[in-house]
C-alpha atoms as a PDB file:
ATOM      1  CA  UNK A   1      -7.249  16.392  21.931  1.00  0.00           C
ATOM      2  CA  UNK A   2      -5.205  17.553  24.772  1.00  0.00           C
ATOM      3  CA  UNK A   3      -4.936  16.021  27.895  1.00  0.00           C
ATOM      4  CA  UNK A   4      -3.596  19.022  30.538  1.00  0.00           C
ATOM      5  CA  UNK A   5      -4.326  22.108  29.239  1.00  0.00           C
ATOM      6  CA  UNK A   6      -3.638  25.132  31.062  1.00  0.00           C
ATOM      7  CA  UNK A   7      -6.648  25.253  32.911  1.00  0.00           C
ATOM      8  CA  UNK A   8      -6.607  21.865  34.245  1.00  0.00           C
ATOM      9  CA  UNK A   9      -2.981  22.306  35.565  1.00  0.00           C
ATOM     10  CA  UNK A  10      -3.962  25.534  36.982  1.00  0.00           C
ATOM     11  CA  UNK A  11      -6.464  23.625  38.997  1.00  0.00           C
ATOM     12  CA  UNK A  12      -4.294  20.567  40.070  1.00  0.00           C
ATOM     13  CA  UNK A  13      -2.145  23.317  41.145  1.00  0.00           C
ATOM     14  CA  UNK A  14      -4.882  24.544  43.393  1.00  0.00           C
ATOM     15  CA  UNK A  15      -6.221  21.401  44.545  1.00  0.00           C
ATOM     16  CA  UNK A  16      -2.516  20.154  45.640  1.00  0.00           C
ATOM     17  CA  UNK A  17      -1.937  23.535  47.308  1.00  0.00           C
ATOM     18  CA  UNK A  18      -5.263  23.087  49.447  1.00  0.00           C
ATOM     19  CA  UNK A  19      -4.272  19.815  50.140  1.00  0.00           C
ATOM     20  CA  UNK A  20      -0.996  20.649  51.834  1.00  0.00           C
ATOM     21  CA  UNK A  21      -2.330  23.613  53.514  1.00  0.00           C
ATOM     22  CA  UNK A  22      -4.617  21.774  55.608  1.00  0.00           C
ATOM     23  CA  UNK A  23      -2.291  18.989  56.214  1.00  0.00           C
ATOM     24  CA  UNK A  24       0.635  21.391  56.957  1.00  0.00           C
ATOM     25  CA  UNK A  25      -2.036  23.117  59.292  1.00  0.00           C
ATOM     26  CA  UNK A  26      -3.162  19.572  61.102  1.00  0.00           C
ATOM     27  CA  UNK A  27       0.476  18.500  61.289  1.00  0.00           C
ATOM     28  CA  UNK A  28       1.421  22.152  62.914  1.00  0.00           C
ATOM     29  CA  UNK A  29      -1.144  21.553  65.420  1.00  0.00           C
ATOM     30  CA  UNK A  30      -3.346  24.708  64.903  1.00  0.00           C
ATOM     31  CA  UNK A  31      -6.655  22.794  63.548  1.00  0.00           C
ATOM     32  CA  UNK A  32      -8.049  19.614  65.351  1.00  0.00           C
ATOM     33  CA  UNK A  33      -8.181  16.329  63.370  1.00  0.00           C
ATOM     34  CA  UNK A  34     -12.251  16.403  64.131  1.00  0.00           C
ATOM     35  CA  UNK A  35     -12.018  20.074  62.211  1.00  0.00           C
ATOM     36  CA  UNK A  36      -9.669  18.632  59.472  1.00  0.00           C
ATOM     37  CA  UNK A  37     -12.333  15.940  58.404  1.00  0.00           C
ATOM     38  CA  UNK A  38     -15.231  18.474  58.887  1.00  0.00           C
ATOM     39  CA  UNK A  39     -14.082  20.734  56.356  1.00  0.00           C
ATOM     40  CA  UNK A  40     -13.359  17.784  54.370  1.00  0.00           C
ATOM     41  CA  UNK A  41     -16.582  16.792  54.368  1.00  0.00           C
ATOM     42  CA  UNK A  42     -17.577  20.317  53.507  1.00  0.00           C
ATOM     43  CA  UNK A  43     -15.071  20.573  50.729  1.00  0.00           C
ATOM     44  CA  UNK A  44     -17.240  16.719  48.982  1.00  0.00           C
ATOM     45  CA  UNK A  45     -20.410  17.681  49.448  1.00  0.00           C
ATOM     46  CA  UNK A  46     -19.475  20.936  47.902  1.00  0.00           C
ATOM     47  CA  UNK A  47     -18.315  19.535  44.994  1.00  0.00           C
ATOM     48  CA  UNK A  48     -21.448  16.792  44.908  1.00  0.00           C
ATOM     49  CA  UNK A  49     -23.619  20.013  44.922  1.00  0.00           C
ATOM     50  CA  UNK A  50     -22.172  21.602  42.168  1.00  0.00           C
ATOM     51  CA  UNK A  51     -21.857  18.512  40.277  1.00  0.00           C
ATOM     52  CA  UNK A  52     -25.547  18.080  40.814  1.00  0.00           C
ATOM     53  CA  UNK A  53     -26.389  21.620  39.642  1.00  0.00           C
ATOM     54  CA  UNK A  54     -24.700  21.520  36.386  1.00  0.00           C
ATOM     55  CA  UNK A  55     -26.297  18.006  35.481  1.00  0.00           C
ATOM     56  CA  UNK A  56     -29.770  18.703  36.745  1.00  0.00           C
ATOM     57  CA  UNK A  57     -29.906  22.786  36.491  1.00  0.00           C
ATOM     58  CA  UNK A  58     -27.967  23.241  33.342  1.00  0.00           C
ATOM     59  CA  UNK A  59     -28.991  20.029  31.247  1.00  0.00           C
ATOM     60  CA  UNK A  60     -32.529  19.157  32.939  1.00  0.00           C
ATOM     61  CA  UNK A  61     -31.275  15.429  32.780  1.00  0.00           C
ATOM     62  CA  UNK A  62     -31.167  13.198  36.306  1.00  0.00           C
ATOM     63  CA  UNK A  63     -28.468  11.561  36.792  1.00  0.00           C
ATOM     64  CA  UNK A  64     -27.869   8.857  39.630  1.00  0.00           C
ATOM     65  CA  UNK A  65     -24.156   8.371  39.096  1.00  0.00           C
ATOM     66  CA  UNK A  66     -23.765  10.771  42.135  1.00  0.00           C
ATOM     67  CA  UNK A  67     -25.820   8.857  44.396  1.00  0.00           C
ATOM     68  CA  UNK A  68     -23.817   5.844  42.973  1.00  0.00           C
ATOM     69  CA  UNK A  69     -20.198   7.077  43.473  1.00  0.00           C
ATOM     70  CA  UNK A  70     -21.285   7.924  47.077  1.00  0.00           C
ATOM     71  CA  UNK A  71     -23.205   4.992  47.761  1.00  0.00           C
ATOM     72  CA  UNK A  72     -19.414   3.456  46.090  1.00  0.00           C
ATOM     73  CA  UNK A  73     -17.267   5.768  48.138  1.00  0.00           C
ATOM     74  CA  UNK A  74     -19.741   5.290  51.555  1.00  0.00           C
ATOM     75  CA  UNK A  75     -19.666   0.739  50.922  1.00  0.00           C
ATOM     76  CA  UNK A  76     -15.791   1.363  50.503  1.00  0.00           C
ATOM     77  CA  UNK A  77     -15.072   3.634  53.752  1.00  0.00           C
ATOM     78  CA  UNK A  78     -17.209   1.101  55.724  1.00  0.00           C
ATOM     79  CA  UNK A  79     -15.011  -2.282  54.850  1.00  0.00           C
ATOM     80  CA  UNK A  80     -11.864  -0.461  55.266  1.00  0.00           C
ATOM     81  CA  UNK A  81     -13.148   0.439  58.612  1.00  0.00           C
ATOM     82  CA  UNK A  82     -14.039  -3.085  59.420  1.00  0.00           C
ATOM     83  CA  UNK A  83     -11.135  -4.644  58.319  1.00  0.00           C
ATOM     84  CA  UNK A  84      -8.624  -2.263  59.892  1.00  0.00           C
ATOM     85  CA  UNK A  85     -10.513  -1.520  62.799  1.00  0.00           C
ATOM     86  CA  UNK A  86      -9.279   2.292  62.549  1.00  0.00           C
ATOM     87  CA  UNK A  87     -11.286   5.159  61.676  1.00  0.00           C
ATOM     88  CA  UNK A  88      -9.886   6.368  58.025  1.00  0.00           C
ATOM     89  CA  UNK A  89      -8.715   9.975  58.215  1.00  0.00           C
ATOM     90  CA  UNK A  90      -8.385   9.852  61.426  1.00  0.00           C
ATOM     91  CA  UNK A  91      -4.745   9.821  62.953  1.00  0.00           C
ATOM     92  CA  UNK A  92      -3.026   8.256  65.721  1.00  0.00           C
ATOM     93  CA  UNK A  93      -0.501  10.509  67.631  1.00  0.00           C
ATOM     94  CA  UNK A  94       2.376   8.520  68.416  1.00  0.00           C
END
């Protein structure tokens, strides 16, 4: 079994070049922070939503692993914010 195939670094490719094109694009000052984390948000719940279609729509099966990363991901986010106090994603100009 292979683990990168071409396809996969095709898509790592893609991912990374997304990446730094909307940090280059935050750091350049032509987006907002507040319009960097809403088309972040976009950007998960688009891939929740297609996640969900190919387990429920394809396969018929339910699966609550989504709710459960989220639920994961959401438990996470709030303790980080606790402990630091800070906002994550959200940057301080200095």
């Amino acid at each position: 079994m292979k683990v990168f195939n071409k396809l996969s670094i095709i898509w790592l490719m893609i991912t990374l070049l997304g990446f730094f094109a909307i940090d280059s694009l935050v750091f350049f000052g032509i987006i907002d922070p507040y319009y960097e984390i809403t088309l972040v948000n976009v950007l998960i719940n688009i891939i929740l939503a297609v996640g969900l279609n190919l387990i429920v729509g394809y396969s018929g099966q339910l699966s609550l692993g989504h709710a459960g990363f989220m639920a994961i991901g959401a438990y996470a986010t709030g303790i980080l914010t606790t402990e630091n106090g800070a906002q994550p994603g959200i940057r301080t100009m200095k």
